[in-house]
N, C-alpha and C. Protein backbone atom coordinates (compact mmCIF):
# COMPACT_ATOMS: atom_id res chain seq x y z
N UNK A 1 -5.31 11.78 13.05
CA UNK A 1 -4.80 11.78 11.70
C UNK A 1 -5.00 13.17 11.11
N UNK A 2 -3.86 13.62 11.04
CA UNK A 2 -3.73 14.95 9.57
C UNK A 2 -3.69 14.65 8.28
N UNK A 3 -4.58 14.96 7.72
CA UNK A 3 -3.97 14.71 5.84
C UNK A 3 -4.23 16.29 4.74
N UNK A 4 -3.53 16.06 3.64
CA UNK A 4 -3.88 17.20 2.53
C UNK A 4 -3.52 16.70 1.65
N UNK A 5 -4.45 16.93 0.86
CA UNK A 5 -4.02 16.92 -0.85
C UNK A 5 -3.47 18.13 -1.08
N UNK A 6 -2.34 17.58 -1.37
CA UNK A 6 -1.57 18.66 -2.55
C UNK A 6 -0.72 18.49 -3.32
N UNK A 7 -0.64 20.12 -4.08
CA UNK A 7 -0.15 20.10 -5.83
C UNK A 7 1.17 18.99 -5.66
N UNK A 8 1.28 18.04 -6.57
CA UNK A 8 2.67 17.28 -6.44
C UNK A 8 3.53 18.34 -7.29
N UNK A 9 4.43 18.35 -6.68
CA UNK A 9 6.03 19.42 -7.49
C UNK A 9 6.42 18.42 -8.10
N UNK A 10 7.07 16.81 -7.82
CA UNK A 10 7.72 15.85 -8.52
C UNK A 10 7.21 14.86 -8.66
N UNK A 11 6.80 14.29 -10.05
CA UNK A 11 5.85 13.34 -10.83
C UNK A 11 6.85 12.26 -10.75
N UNK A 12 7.36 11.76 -9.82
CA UNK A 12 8.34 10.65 -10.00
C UNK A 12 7.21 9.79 -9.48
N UNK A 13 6.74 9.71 -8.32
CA UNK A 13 5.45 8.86 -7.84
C UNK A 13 4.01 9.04 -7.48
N UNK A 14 3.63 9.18 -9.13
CA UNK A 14 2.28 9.79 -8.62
C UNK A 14 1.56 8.86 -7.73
N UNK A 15 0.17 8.91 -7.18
CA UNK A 15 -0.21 8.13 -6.31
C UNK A 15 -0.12 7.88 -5.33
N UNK A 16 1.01 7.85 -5.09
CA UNK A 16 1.76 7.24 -3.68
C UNK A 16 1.71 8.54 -2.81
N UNK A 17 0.75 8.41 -1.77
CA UNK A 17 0.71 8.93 -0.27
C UNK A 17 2.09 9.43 0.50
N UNK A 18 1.99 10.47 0.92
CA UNK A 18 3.57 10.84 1.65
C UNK A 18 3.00 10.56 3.22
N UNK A 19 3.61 9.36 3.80
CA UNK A 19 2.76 9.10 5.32
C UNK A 19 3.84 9.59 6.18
N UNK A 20 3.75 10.29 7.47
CA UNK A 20 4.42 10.05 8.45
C UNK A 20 3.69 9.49 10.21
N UNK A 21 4.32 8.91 10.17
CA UNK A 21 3.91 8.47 12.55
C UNK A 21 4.97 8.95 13.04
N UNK A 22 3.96 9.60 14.03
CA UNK A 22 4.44 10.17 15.21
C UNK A 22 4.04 9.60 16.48
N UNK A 23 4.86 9.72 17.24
CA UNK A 23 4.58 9.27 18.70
C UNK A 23 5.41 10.31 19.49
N UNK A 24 4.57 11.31 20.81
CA UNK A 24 5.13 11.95 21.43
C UNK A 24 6.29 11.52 22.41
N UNK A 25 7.42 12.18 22.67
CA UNK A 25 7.99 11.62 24.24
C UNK A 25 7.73 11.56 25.07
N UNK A 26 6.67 13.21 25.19
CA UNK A 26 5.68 13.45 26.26
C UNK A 26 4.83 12.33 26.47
N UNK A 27 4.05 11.83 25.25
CA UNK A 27 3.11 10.69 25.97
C UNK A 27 3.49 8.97 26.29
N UNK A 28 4.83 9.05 25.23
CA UNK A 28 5.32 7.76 25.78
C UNK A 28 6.77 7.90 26.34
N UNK A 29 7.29 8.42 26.61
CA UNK A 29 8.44 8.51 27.52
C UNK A 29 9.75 6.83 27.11
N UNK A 30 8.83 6.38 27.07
CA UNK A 30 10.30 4.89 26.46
C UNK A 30 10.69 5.06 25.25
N UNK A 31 11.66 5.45 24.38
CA UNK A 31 12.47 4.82 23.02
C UNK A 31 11.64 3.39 22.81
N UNK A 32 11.94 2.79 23.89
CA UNK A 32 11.37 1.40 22.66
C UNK A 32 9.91 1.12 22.86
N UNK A 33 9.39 1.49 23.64
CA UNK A 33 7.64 1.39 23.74
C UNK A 33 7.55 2.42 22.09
N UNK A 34 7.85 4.18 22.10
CA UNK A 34 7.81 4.48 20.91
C UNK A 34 7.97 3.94 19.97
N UNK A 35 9.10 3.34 19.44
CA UNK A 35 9.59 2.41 18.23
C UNK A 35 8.37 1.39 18.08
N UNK A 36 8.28 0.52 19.07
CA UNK A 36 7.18 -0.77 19.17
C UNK A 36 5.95 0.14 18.38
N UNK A 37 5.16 1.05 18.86
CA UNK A 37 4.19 2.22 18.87
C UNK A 37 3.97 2.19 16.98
N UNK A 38 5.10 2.71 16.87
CA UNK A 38 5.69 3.56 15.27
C UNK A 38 5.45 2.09 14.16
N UNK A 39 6.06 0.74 14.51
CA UNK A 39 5.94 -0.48 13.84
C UNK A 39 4.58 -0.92 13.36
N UNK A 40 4.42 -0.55 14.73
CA UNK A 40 2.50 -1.21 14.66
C UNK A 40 1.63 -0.63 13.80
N UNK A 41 2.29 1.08 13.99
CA UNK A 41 1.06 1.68 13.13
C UNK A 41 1.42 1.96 11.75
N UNK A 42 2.94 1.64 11.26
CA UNK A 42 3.02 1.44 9.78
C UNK A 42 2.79 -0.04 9.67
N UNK A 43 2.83 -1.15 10.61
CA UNK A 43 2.06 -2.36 9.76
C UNK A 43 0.60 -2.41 9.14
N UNK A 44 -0.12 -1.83 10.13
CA UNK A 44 -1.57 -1.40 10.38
C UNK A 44 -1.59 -0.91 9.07
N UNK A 45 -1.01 0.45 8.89
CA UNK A 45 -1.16 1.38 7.66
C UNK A 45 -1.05 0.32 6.42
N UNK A 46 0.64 -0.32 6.28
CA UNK A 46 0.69 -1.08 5.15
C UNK A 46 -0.59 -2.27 4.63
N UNK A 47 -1.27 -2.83 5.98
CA UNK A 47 -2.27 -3.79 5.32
C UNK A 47 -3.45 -2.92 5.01
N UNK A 48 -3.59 -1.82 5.56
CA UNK A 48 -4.54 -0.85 5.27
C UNK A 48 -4.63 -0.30 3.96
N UNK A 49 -3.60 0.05 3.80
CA UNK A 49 -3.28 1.36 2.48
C UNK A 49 -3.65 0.90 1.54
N UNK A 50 -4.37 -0.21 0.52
CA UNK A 50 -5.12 -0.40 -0.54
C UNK A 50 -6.14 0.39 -0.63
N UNK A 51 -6.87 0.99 0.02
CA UNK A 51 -8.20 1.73 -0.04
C UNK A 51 -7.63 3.15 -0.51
N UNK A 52 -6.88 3.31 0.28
CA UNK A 52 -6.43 5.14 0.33
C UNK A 52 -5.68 5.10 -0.99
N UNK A 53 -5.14 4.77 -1.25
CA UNK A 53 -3.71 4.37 -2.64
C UNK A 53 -5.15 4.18 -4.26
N UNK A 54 -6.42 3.60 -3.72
CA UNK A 54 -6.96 3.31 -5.00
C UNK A 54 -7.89 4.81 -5.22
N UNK A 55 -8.39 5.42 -3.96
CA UNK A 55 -9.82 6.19 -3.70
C UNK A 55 -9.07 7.51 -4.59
N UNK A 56 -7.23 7.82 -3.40
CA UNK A 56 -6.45 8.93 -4.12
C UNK A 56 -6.15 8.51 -5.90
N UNK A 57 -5.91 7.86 -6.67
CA UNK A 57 -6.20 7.66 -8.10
C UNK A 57 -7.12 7.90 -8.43
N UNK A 58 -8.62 7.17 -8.11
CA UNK A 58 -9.41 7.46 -8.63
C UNK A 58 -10.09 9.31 -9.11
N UNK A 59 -9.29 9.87 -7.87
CA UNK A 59 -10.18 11.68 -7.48
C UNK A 59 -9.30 11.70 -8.71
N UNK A 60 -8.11 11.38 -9.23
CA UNK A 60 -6.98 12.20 -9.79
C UNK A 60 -7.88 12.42 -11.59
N UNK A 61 -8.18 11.21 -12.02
CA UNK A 61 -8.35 11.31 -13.20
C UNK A 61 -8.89 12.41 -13.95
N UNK A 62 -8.17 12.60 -15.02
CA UNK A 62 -8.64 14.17 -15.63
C UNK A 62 -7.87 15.40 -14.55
N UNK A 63 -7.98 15.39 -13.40
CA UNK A 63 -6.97 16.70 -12.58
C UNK A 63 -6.08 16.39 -12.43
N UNK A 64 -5.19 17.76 -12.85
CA UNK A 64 -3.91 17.86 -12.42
C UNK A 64 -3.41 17.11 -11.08
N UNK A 65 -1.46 16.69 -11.30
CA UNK A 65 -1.66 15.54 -10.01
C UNK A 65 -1.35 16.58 -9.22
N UNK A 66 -1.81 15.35 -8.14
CA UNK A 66 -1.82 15.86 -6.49
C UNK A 66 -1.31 14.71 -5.77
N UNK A 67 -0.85 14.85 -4.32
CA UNK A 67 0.41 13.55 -3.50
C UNK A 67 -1.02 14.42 -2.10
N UNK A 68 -1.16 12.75 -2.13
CA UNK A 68 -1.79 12.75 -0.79
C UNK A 68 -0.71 12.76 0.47
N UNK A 69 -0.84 13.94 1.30
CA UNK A 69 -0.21 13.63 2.47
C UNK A 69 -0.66 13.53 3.91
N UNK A 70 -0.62 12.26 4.44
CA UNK A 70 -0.94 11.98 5.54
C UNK A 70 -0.08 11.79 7.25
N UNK A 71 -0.63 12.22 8.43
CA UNK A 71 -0.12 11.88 9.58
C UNK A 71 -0.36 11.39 10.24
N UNK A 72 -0.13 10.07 10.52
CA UNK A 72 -0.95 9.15 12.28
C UNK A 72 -0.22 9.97 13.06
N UNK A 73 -0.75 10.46 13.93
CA UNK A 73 -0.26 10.97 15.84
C UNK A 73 -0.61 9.99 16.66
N UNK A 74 0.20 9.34 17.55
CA UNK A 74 -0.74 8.33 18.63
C UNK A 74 -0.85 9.22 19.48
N UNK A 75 -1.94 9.21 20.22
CA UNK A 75 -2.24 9.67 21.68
C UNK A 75 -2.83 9.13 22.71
N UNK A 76 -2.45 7.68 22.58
CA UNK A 76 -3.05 6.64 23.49
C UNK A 76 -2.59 7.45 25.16
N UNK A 77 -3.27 7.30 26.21
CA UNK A 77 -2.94 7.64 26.95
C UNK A 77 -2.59 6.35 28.19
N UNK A 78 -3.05 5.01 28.38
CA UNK A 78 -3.38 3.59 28.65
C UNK A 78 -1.10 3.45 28.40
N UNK A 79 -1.46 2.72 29.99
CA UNK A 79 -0.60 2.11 29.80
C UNK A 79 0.00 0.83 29.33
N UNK A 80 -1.02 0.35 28.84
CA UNK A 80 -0.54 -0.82 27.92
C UNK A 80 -0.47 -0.29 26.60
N UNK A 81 0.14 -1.01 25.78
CA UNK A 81 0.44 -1.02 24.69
C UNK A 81 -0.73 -1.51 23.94
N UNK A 82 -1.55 -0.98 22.88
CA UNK A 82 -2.83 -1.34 22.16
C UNK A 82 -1.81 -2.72 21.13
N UNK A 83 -3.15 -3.30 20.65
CA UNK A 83 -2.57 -4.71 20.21
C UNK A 83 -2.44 -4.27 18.65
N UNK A 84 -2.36 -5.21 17.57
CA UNK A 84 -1.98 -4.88 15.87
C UNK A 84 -3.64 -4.40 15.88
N UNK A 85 -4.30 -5.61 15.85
CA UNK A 85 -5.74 -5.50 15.35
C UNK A 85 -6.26 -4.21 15.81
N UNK A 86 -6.35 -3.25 17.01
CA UNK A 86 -6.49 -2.39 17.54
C UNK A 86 -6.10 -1.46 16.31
N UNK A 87 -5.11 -1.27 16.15
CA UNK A 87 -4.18 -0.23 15.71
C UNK A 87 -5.17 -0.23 13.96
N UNK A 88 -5.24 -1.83 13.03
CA UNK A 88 -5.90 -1.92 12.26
C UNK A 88 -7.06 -1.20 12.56
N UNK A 89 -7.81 -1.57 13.20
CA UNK A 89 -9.49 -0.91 13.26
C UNK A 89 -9.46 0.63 13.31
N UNK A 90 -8.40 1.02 13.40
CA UNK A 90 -8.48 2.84 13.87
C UNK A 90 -8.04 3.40 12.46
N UNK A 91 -7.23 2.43 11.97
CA UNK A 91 -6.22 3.23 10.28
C UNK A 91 -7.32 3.19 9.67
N UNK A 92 -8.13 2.00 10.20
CA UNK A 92 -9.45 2.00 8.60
C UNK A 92 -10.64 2.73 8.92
N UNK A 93 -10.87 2.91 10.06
CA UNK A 93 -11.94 3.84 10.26
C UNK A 93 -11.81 5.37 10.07
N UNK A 94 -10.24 6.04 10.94
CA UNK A 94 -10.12 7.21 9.89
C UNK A 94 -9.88 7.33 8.36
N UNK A 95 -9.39 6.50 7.63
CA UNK A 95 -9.09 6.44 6.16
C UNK A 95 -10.45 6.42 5.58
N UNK A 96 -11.43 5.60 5.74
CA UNK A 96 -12.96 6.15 5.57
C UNK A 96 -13.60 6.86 5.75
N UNK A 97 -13.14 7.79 6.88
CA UNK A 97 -13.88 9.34 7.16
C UNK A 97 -12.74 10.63 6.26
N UNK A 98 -11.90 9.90 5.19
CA UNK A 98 -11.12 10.96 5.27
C UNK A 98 -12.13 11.78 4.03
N UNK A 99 -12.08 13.02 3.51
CA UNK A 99 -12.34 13.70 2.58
C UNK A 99 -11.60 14.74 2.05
N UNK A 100 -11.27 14.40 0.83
CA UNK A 100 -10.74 14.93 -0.23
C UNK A 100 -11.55 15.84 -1.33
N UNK A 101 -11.48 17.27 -1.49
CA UNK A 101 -11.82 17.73 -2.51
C UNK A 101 -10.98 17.66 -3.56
């Protein structure tokens, strides 16, 4: 995971996190294993994202806004496919190590 706080240019949604997933070709080589990959880890994210969505408000109050932006990379290397719950336990354990000044 990559993330940064920074200056928001457009106050249309404060709060709201700019997320992107990635999945290499290099490491998964299938279109639809990727896609499958990409689903999992914005479901993961979506049941996740209450923590990150409340912690980023809370820093804001009184400072100027700021748009949290974040990146999942997978780099599973396993040829199976990791399961939802998997994918859950990893969004919430980096989202708890994240730090924001």
């Amino acid at each position: 995971m990559v993330y940064a706080d920074l200056r928001q240019e457009s106050r249309s949604f404060p709060g709201v996190p700019a997320i992107l997933f990635a999945v290499s070709k290099k490491t998964v080589p299938s279109a639809v294993r990727r896609n499958r990959i990409k689903r999992m880890m914005r479901e993961a994210y979506r049941i996740e994202r209450s923590s990150v969505i409340r912690s980023s408000s809370d820093e804001q109050d009184g400072a100027e806004a700021k748009r949290l932006c974040i990146v999942f990379l997978f780099t599973g290397r396993k040829k199976t496919l990791p399961e939802l719950q998997e994918f859950r336990e990893e969004i919430r354990r980096l989202m708890q190590g994240m730090r924001l000044s």
